[in-house]
C-alpha atoms as a PDB file:
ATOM      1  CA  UNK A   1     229.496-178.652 125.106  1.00  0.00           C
ATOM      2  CA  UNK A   2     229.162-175.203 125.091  1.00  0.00           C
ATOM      3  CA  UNK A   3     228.107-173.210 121.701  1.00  0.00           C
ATOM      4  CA  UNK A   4     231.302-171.037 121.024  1.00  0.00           C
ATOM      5  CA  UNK A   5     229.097-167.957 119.891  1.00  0.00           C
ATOM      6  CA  UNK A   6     227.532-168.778 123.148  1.00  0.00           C
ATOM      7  CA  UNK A   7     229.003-165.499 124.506  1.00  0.00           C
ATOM      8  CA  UNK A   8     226.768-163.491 121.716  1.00  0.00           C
ATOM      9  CA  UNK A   9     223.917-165.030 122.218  1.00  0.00           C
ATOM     10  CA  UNK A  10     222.622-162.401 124.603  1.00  0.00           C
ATOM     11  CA  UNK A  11     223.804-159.826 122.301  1.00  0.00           C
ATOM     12  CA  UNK A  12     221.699-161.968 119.375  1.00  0.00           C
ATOM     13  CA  UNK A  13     218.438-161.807 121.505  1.00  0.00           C
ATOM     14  CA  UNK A  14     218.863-158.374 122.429  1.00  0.00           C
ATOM     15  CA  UNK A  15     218.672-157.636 118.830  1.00  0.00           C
ATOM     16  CA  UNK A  16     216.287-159.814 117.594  1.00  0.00           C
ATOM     17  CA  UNK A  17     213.445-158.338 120.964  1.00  0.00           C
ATOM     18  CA  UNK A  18     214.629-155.034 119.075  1.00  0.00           C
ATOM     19  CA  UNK A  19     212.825-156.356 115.814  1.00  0.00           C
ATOM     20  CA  UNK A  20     215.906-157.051 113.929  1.00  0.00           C
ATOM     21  CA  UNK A  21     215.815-160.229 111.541  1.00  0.00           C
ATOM     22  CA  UNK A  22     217.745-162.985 111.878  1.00  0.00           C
ATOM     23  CA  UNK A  23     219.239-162.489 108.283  1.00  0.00           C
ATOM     24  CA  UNK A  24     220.580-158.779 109.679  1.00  0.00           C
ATOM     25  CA  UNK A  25     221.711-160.192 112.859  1.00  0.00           C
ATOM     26  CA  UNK A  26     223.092-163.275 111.175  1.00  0.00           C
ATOM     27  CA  UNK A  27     225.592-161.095 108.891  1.00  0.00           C
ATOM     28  CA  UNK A  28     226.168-158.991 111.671  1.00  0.00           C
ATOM     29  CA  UNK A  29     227.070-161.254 114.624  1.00  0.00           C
ATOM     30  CA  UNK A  30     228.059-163.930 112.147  1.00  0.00           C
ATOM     31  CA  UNK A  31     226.611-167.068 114.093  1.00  0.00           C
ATOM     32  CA  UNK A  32     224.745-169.370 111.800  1.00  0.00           C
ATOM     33  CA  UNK A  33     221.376-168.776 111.220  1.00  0.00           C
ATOM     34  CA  UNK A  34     220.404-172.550 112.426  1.00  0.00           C
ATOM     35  CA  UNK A  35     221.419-171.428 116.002  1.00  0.00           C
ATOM     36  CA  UNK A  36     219.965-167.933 115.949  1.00  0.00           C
ATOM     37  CA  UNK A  37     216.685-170.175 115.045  1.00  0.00           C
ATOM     38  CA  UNK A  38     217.194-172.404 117.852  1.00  0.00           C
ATOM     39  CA  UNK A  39     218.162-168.881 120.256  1.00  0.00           C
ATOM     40  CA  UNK A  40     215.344-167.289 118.925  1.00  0.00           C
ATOM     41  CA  UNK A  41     212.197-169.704 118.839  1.00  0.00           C
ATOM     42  CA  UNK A  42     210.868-168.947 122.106  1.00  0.00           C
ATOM     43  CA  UNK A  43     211.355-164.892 121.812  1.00  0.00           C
ATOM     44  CA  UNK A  44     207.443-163.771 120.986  1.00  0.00           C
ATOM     45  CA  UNK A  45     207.498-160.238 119.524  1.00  0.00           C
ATOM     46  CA  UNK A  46     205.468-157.270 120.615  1.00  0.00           C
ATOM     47  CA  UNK A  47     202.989-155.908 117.517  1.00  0.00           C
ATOM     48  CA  UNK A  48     205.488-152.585 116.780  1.00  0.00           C
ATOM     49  CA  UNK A  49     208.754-155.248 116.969  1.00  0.00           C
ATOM     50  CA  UNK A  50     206.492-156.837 114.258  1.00  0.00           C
ATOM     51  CA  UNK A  51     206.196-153.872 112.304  1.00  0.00           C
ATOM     52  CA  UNK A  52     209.496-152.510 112.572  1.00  0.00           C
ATOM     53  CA  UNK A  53     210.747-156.197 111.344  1.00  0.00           C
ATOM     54  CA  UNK A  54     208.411-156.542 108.192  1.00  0.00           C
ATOM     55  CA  UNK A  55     209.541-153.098 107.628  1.00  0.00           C
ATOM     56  CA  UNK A  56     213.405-153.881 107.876  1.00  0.00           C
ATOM     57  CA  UNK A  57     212.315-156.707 105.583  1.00  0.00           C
ATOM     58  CA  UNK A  58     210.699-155.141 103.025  1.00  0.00           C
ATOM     59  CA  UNK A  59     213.211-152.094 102.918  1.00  0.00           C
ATOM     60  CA  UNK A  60     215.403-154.730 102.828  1.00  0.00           C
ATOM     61  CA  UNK A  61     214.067-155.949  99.600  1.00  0.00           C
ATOM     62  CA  UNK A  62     214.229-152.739  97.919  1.00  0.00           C
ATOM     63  CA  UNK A  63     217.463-151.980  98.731  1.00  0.00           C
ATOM     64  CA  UNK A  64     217.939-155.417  97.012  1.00  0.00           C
ATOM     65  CA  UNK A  65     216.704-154.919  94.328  1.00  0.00           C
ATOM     66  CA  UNK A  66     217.999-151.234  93.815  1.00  0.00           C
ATOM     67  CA  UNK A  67     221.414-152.970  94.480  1.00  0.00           C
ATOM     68  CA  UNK A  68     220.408-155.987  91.540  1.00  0.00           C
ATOM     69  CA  UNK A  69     219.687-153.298  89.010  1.00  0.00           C
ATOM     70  CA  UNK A  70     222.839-151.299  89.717  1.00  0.00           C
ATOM     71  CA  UNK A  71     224.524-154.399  89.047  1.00  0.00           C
ATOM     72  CA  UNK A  72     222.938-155.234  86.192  1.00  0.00           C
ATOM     73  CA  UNK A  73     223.469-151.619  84.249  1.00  0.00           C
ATOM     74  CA  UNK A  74     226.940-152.009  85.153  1.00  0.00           C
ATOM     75  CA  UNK A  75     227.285-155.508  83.858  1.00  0.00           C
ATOM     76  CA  UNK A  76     225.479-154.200  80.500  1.00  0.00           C
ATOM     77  CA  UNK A  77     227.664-151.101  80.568  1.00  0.00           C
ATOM     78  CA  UNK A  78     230.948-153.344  80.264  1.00  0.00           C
ATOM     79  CA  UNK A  79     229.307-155.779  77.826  1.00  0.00           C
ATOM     80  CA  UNK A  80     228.064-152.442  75.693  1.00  0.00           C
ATOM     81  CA  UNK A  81     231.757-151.373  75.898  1.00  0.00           C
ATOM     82  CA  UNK A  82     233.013-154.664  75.059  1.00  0.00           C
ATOM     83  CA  UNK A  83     230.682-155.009  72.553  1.00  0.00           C
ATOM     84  CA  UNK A  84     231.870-151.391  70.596  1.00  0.00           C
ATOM     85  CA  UNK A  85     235.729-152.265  70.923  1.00  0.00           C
ATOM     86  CA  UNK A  86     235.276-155.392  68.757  1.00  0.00           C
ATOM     87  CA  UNK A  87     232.896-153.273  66.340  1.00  0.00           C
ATOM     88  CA  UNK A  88     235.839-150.944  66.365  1.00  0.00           C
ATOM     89  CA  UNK A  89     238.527-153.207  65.663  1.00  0.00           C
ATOM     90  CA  UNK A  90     236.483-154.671  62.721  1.00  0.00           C
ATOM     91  CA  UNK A  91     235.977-151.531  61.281  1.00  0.00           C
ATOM     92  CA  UNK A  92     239.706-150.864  61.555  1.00  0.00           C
ATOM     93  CA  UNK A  93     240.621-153.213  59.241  1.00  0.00           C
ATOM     94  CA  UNK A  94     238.586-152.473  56.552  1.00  0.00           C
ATOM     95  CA  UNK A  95     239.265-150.269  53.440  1.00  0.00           C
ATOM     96  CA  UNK A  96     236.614-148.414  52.265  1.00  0.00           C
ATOM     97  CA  UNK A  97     236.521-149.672  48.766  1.00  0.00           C
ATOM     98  CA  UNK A  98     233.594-148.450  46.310  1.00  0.00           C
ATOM     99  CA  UNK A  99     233.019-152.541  46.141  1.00  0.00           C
ATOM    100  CA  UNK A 100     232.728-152.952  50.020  1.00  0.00           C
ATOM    101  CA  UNK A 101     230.088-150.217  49.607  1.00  0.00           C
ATOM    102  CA  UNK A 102     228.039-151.477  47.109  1.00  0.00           C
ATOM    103  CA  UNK A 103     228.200-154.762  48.971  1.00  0.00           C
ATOM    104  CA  UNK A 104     226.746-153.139  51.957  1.00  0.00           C
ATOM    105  CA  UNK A 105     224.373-151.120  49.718  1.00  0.00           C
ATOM    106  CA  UNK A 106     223.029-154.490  48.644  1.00  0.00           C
ATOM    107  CA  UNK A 107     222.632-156.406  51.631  1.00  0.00           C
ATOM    108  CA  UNK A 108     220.092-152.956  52.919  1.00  0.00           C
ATOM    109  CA  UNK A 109     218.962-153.259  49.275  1.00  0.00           C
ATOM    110  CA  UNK A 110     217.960-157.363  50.075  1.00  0.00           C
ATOM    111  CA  UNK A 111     216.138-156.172  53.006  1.00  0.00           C
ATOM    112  CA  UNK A 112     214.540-153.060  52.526  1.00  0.00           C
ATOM    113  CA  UNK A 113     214.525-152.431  49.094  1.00  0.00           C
ATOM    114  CA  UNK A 114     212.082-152.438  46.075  1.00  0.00           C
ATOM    115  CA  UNK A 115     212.480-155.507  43.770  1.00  0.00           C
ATOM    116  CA  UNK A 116     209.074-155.070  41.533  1.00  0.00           C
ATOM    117  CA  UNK A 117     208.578-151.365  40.656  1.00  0.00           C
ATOM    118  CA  UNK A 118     211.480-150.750  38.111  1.00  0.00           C
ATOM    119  CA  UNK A 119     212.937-148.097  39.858  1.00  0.00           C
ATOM    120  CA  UNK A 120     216.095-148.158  42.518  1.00  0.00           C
ATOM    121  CA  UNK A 121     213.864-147.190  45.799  1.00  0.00           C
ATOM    122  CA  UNK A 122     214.663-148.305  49.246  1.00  0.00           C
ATOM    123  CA  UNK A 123     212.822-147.365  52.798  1.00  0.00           C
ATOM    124  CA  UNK A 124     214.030-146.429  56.621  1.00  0.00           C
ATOM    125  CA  UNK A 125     212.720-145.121  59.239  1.00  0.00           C
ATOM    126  CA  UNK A 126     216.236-144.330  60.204  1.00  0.00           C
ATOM    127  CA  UNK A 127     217.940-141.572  58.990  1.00  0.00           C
ATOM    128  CA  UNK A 128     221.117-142.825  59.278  1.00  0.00           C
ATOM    129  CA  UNK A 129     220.670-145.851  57.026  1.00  0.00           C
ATOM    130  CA  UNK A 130     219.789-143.712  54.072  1.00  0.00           C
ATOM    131  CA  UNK A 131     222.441-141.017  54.937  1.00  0.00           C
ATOM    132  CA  UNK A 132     224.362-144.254  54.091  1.00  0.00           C
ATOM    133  CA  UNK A 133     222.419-144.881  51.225  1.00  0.00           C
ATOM    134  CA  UNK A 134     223.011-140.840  49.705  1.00  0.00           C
ATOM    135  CA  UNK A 135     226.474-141.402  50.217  1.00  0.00           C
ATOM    136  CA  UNK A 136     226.781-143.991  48.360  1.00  0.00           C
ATOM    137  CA  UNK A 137     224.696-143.121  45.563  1.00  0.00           C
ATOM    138  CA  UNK A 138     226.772-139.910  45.453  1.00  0.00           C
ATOM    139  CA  UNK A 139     230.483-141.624  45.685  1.00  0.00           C
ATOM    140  CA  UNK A 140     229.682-144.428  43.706  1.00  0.00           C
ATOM    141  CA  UNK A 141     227.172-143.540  41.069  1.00  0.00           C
ATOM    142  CA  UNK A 142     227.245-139.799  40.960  1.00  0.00           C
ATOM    143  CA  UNK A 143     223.733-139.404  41.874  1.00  0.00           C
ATOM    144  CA  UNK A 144     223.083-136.029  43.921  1.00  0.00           C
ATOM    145  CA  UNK A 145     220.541-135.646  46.582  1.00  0.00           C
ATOM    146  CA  UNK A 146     218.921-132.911  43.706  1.00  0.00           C
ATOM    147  CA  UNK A 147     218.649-135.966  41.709  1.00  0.00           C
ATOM    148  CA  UNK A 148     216.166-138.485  44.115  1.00  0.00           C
ATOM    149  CA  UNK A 149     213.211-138.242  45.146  1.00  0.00           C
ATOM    150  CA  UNK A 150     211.361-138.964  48.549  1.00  0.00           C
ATOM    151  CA  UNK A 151     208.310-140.596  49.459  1.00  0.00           C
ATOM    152  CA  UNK A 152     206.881-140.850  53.221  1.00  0.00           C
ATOM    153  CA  UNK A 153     204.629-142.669  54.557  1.00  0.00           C
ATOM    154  CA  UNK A 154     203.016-141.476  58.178  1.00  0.00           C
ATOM    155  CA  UNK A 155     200.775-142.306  60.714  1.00  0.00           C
ATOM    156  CA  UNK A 156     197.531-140.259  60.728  1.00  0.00           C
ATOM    157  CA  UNK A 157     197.956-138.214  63.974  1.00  0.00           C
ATOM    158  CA  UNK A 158     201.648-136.593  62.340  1.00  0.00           C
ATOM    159  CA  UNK A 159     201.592-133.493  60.650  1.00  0.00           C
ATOM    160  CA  UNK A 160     203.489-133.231  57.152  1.00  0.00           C
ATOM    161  CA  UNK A 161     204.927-130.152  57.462  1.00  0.00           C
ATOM    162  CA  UNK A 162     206.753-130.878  60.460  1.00  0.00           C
ATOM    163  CA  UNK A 163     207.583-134.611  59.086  1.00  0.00           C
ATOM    164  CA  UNK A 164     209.303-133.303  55.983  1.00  0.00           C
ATOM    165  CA  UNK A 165     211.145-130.723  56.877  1.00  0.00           C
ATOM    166  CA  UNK A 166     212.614-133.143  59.816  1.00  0.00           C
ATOM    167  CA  UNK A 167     213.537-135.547  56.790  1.00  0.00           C
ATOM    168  CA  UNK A 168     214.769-132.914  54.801  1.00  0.00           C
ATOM    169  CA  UNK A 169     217.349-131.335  57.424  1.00  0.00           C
ATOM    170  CA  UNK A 170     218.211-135.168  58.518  1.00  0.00           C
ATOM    171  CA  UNK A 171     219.134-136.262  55.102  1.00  0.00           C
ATOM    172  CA  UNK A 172     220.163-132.855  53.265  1.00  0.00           C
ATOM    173  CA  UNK A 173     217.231-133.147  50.725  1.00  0.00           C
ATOM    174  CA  UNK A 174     215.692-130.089  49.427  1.00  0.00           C
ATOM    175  CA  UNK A 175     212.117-130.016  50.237  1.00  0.00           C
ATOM    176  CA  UNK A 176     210.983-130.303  47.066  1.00  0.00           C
ATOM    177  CA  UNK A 177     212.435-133.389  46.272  1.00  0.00           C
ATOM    178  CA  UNK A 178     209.649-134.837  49.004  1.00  0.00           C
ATOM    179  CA  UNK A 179     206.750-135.246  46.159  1.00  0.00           C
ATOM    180  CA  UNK A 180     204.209-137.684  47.983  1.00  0.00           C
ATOM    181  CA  UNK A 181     202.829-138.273  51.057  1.00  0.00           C
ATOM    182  CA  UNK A 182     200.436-141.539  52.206  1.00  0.00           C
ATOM    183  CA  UNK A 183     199.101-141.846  55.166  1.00  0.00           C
ATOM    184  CA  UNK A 184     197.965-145.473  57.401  1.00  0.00           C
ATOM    185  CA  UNK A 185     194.430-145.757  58.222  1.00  0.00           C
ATOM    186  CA  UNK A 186     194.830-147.927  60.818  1.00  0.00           C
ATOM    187  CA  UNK A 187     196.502-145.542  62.836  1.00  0.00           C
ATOM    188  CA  UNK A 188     193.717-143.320  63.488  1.00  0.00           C
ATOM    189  CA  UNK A 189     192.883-142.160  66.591  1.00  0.00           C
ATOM    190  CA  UNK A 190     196.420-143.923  67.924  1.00  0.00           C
ATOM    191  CA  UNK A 191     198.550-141.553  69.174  1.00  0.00           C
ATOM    192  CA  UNK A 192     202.120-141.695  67.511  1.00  0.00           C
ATOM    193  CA  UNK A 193     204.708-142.416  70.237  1.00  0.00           C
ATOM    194  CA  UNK A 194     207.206-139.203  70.263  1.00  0.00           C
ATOM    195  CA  UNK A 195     210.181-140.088  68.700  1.00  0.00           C
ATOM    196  CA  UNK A 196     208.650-141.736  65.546  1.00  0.00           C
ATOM    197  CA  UNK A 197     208.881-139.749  62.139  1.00  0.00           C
ATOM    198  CA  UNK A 198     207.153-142.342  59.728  1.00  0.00           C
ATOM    199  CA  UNK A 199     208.754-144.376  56.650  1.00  0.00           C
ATOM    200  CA  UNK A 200     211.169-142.133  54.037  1.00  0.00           C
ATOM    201  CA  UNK A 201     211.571-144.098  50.944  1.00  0.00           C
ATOM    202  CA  UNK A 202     214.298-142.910  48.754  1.00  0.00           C
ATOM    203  CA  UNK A 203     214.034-143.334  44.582  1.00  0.00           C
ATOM    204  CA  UNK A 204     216.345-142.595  41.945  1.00  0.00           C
ATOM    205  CA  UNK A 205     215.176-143.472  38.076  1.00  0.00           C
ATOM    206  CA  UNK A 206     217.922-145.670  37.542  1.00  0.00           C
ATOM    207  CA  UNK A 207     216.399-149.375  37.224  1.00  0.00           C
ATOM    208  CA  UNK A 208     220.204-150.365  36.272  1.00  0.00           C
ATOM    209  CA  UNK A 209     221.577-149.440  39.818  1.00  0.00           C
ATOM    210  CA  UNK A 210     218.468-151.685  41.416  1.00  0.00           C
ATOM    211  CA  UNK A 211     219.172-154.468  38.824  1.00  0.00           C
ATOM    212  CA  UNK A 212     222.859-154.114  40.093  1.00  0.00           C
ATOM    213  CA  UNK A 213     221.997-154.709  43.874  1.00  0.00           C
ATOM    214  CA  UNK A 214     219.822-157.339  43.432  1.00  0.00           C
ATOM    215  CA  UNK A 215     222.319-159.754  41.445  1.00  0.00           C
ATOM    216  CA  UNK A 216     224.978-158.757  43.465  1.00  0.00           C
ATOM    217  CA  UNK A 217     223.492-159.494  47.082  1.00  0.00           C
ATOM    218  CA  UNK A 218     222.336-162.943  45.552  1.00  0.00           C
ATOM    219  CA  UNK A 219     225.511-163.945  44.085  1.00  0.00           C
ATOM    220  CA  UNK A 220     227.189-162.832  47.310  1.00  0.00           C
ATOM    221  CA  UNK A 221     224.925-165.051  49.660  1.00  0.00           C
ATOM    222  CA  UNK A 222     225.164-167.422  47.101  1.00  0.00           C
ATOM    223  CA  UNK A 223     228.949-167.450  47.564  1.00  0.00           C
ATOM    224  CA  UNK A 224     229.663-166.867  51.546  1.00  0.00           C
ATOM    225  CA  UNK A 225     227.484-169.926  51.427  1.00  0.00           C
ATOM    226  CA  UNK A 226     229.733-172.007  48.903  1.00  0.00           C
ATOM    227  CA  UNK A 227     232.674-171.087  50.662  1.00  0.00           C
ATOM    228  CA  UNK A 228     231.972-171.655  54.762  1.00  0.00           C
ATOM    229  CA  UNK A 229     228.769-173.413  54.646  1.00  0.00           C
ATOM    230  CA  UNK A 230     230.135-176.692  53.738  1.00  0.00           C
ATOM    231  CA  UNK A 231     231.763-179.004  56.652  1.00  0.00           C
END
């Protein structure tokens, strides 16, 4: 019985003596790739039909994988998107209470803050984080940025002129509010990648605030875990 893409098949060889691979001429012609095999297995190619198919093939490939990675920045566009609308809706529904702040102040504080040196003093290499913290040591505590004081801590190649005045215009410190400066050995002679501007650590005297933050954030884990940690 006769093949009913029988009347392509000379179309499908012409094709494939042009170099064309049976994946192209398969979408193209669409006649199954099993009987473009069959078709096909006595065709012998000439070196440039060769050539011209590993080339198809591998241009092939990188249109692939251009195509894959289009797809995939898309797909993480959407899911970014997705992502910021639900960040957004929680955010909606919260009131901005001084106790929601000092909440969040000491859940940074639990992470990133000092627990041993008597002082209130927590460190970021973001400046948004302690922008956060300023703010609320300002709303809820009435301690002014003329009030802290700064610490950094850099790598050897950065130059501290240039790293505290970034700080300074970042956080809306006066310069002389940044008193000391330390510096890692173990960075020497390893460049600093471009977009790094070392460790601020903020301090304020007050041991009471850091005394604060470190019995709240405990009694808080202690009691999201009382309340939904149970079966």
């Amino acid at each position: 019985m006769r093949s009913k893409w029988f009347d392509l098949k000379e179309v499908a060889m012409d094709r494939r003596r042009e170099g064309i691979s049976i994946t192209v001429i398969e979408r193209e012609l669409g006649i199954p790739r099993s009987t473009l095999s069959g078709w096909f297995k006595n065709i012998t190619l000439t070196e440039s039909q060769r050539t011209r198919l590993m080339k198809n093939k591998s241009d092939g490939w990188k249109i692939a994988r251009i195509n894959a990675v289009k797809a995939h920045n898309a797909g993480k566009a959407l899911r970014l998107l997705q992502a910021k609308k639900e960040a957004e809706k929680v955010l909606s529904n919260i009131a901005f209470t001084p106790e929601l702040l000092d909440i969040a102040f000491a859940m940074l504080y639990l992470g990133e803050g000092s627990k041993t040196n008597g002082t209130t003093s927590i460190a970021s290499s973001d400046p948004r984080i302690l922008r956060f913290i300023l703010s609320v040591l300002k709303h809820n505590y009435d301690i002014s940025t003329d009030m802290v004081r700064c610490e950094l801590h850099l790598r050897m190649d950065q130059d501290v002129l240039v790293t505290k005045s970034y700080w300074s215009k970042e956080l809306d410190v006066p310069l002389d509010r940044f008193r000391y400066v330390a510096f890692d050995k173990r960075s020497e002679n390893k460049p600093t990648y471009e977009n790094y501007k070392g460790v601020c650590v903020l301090q304020c005297g007050n041991v009471q605030i850091q005394r604060k933050l470190m019995y709240l954030y405990t009694m808080f884990c202690d009691k999201v875990s009382q309340i939904y940690g149970g079966d």
